[in-house]
N, C-alpha and C. Protein backbone atom coordinates (compact mmCIF):
# COMPACT_ATOMS: atom_id res chain seq x y z
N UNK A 1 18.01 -271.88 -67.40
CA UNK A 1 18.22 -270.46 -67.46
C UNK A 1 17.52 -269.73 -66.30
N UNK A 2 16.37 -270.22 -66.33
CA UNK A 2 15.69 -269.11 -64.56
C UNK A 2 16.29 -269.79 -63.39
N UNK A 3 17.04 -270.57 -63.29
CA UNK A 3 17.89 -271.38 -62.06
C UNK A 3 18.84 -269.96 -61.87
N UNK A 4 19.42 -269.95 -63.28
CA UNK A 4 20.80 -269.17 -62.67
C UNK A 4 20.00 -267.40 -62.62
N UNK A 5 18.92 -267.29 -63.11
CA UNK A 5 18.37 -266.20 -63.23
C UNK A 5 17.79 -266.10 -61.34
N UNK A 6 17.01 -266.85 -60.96
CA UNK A 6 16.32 -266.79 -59.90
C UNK A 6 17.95 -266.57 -58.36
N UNK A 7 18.90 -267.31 -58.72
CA UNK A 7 20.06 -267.46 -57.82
C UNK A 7 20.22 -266.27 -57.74
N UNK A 8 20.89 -265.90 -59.42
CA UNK A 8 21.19 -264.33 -59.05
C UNK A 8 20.85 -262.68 -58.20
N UNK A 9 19.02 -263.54 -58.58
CA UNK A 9 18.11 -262.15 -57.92
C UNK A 9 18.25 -262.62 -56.56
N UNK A 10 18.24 -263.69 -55.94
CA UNK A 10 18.43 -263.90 -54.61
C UNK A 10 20.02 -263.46 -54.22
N UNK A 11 20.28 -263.63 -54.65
CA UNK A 11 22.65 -263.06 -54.37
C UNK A 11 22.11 -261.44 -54.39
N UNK A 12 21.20 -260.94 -55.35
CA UNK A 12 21.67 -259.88 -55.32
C UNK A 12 20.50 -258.86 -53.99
N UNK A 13 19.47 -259.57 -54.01
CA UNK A 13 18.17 -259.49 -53.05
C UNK A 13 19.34 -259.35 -51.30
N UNK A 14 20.32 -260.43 -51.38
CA UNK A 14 21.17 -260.55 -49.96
C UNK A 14 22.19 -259.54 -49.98
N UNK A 15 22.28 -259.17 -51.18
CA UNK A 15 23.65 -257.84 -50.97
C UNK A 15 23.06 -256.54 -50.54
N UNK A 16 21.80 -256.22 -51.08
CA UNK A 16 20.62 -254.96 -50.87
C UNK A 16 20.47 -255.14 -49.42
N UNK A 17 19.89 -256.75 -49.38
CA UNK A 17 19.60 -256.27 -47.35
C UNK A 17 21.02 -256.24 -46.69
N UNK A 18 22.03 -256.89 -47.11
CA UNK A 18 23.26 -256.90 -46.03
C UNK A 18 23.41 -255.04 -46.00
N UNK A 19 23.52 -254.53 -47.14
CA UNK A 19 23.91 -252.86 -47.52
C UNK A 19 23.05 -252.05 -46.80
N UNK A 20 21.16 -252.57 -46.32
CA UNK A 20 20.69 -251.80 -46.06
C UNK A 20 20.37 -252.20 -44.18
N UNK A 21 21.04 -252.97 -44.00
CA UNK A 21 21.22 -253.50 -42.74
C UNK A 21 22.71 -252.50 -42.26
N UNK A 22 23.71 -252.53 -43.02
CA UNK A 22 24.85 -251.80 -42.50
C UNK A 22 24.42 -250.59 -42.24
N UNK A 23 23.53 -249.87 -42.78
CA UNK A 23 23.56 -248.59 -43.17
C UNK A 23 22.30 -248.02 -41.55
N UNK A 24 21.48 -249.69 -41.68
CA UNK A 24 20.46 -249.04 -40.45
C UNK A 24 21.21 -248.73 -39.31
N UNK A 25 22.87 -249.79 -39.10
CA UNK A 25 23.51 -249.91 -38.28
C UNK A 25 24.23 -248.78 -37.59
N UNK A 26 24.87 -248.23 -38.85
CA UNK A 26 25.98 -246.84 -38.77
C UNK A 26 24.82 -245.55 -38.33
N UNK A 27 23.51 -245.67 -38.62
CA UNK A 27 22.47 -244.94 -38.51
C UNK A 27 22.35 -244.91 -36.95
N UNK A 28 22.16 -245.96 -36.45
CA UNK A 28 21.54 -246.40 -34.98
C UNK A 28 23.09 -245.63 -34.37
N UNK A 29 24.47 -246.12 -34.78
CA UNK A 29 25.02 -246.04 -33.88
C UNK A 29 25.78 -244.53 -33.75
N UNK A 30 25.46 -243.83 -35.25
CA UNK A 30 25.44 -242.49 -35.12
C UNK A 30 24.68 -241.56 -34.13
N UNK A 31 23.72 -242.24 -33.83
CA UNK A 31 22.58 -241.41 -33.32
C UNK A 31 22.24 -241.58 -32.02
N UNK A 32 23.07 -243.07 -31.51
CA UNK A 32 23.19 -243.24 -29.86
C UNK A 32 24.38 -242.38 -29.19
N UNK A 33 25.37 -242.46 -30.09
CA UNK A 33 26.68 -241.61 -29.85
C UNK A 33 26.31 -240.21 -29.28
N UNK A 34 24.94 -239.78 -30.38
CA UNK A 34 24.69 -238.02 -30.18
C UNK A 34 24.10 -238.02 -28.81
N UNK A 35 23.02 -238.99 -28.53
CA UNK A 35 22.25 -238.72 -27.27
C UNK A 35 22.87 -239.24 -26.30
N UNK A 36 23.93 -239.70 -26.34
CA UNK A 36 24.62 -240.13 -25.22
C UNK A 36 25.80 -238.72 -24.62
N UNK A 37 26.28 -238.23 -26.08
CA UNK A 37 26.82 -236.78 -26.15
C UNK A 37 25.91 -235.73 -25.09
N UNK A 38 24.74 -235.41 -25.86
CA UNK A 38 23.83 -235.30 -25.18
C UNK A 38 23.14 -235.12 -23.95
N UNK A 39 23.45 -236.56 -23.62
CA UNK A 39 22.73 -236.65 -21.68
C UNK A 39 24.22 -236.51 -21.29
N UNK A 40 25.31 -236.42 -21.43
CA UNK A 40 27.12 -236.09 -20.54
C UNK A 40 26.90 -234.82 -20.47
N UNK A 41 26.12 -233.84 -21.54
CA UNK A 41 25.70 -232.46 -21.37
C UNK A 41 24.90 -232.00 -20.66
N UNK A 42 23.64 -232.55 -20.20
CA UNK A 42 22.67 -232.03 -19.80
C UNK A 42 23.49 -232.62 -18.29
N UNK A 43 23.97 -233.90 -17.54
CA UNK A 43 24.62 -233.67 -17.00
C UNK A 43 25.65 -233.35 -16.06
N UNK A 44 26.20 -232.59 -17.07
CA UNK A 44 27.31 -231.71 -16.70
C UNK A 44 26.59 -230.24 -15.92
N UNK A 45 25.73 -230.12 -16.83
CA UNK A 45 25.07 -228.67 -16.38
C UNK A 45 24.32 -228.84 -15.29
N UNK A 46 23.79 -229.98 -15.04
CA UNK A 46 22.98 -230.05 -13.75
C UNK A 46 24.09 -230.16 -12.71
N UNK A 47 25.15 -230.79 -12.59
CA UNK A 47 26.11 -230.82 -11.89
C UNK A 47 26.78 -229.45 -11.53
N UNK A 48 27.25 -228.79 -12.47
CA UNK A 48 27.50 -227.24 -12.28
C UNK A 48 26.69 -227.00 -11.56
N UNK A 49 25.22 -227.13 -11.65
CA UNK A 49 24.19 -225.77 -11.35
C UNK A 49 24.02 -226.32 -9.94
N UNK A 50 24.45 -227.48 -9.38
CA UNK A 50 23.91 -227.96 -7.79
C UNK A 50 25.54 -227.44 -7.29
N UNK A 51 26.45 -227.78 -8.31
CA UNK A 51 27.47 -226.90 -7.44
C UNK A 51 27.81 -225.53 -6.88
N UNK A 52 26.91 -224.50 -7.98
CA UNK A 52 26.60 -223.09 -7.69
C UNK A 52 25.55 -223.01 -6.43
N UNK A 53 24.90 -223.68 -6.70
CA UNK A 53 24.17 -223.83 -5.34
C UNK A 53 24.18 -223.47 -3.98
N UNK A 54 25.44 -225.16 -4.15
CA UNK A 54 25.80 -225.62 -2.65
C UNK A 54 26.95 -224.46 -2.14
N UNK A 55 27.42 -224.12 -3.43
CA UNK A 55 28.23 -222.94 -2.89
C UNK A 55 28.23 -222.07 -2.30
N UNK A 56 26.96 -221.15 -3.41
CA UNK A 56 26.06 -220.06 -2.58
C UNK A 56 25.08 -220.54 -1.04
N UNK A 57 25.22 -221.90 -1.35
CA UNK A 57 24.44 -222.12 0.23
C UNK A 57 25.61 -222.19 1.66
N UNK A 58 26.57 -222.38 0.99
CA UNK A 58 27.80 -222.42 1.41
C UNK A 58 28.26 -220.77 2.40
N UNK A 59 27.67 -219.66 1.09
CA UNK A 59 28.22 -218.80 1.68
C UNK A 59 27.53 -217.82 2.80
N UNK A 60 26.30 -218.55 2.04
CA UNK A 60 24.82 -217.93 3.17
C UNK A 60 25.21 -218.39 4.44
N UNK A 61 25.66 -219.65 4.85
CA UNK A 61 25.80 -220.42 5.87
C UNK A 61 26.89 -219.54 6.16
N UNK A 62 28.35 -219.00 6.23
CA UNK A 62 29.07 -218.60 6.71
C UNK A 62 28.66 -217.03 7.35
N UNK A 63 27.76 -216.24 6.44
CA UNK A 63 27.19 -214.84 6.55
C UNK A 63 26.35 -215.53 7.58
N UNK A 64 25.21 -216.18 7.90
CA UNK A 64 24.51 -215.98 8.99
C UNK A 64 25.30 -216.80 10.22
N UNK A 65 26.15 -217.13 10.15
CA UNK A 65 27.29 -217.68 11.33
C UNK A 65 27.53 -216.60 11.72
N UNK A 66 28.54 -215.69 10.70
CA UNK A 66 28.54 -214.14 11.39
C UNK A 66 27.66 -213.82 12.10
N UNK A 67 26.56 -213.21 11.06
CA UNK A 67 25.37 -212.12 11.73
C UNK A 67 25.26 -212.96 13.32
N UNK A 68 24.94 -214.71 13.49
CA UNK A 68 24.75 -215.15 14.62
C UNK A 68 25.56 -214.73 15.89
N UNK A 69 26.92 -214.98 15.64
CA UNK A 69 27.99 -214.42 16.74
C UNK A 69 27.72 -213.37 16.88
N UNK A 70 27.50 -212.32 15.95
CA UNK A 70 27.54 -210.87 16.21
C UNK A 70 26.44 -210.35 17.07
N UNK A 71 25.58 -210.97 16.57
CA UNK A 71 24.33 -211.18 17.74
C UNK A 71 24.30 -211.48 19.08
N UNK A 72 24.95 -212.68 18.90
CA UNK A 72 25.65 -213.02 20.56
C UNK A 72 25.81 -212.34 21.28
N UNK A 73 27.28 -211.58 20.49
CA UNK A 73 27.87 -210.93 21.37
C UNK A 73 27.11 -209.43 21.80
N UNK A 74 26.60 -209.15 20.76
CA UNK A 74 26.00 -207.88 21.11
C UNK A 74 24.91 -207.97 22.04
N UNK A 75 24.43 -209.38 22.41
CA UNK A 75 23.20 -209.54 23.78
C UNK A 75 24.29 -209.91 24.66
N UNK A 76 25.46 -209.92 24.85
CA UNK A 76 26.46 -210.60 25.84
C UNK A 76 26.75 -209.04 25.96
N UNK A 77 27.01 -208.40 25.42
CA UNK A 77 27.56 -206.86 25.76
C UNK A 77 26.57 -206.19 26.05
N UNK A 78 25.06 -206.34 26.07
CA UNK A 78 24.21 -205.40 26.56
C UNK A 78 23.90 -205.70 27.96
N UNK A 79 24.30 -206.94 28.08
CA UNK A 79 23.98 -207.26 29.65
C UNK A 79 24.96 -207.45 30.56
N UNK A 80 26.16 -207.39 30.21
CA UNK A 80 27.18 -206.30 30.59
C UNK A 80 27.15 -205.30 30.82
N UNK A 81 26.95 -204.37 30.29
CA UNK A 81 26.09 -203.16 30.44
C UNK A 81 25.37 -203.18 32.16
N UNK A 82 24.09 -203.64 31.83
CA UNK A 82 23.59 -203.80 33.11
C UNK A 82 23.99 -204.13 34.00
């Protein structure tokens, strides 16, 4: 009688860990999913924010191209002048 008694608590001892093994599993892989969600977010936003950047550095660079020529020319026309 404790043969089939002792089997059983062991059958049922392996169904508890298989159940609490699945569960650590769906746990782990719930929760890599989020931080992986997560870092595609953080990024994304760092990517945006070097693209606003390069943009605005983009446009600085075209404005002092201007102001530069304009400069030029305006020391090319004063000594003309003379």
């Amino acid at each position: 009688m404790t043969l089939k008694r002792d089997k059983k608590r062991e059958i049922v001892r392996k169904q508890l860990m298989e159940k609490e093994q699945e569960t650590t599993h769906s746990l782990v892989s719930k929760f890599s999913k989020e931080m992986i969600n997560l870092i595609q977010e953080k990024e994304l936003a760092v990517l945006v924010s070097l693209i606003n950047v390069l943009f605005c550095f983009s446009r600085l660079s075209i404005q002092l191209s201007r102001i530069s020529k304009y400069q030029g020319l305006e020391a090319f026309y004063r000594q003309a002048i003379k």
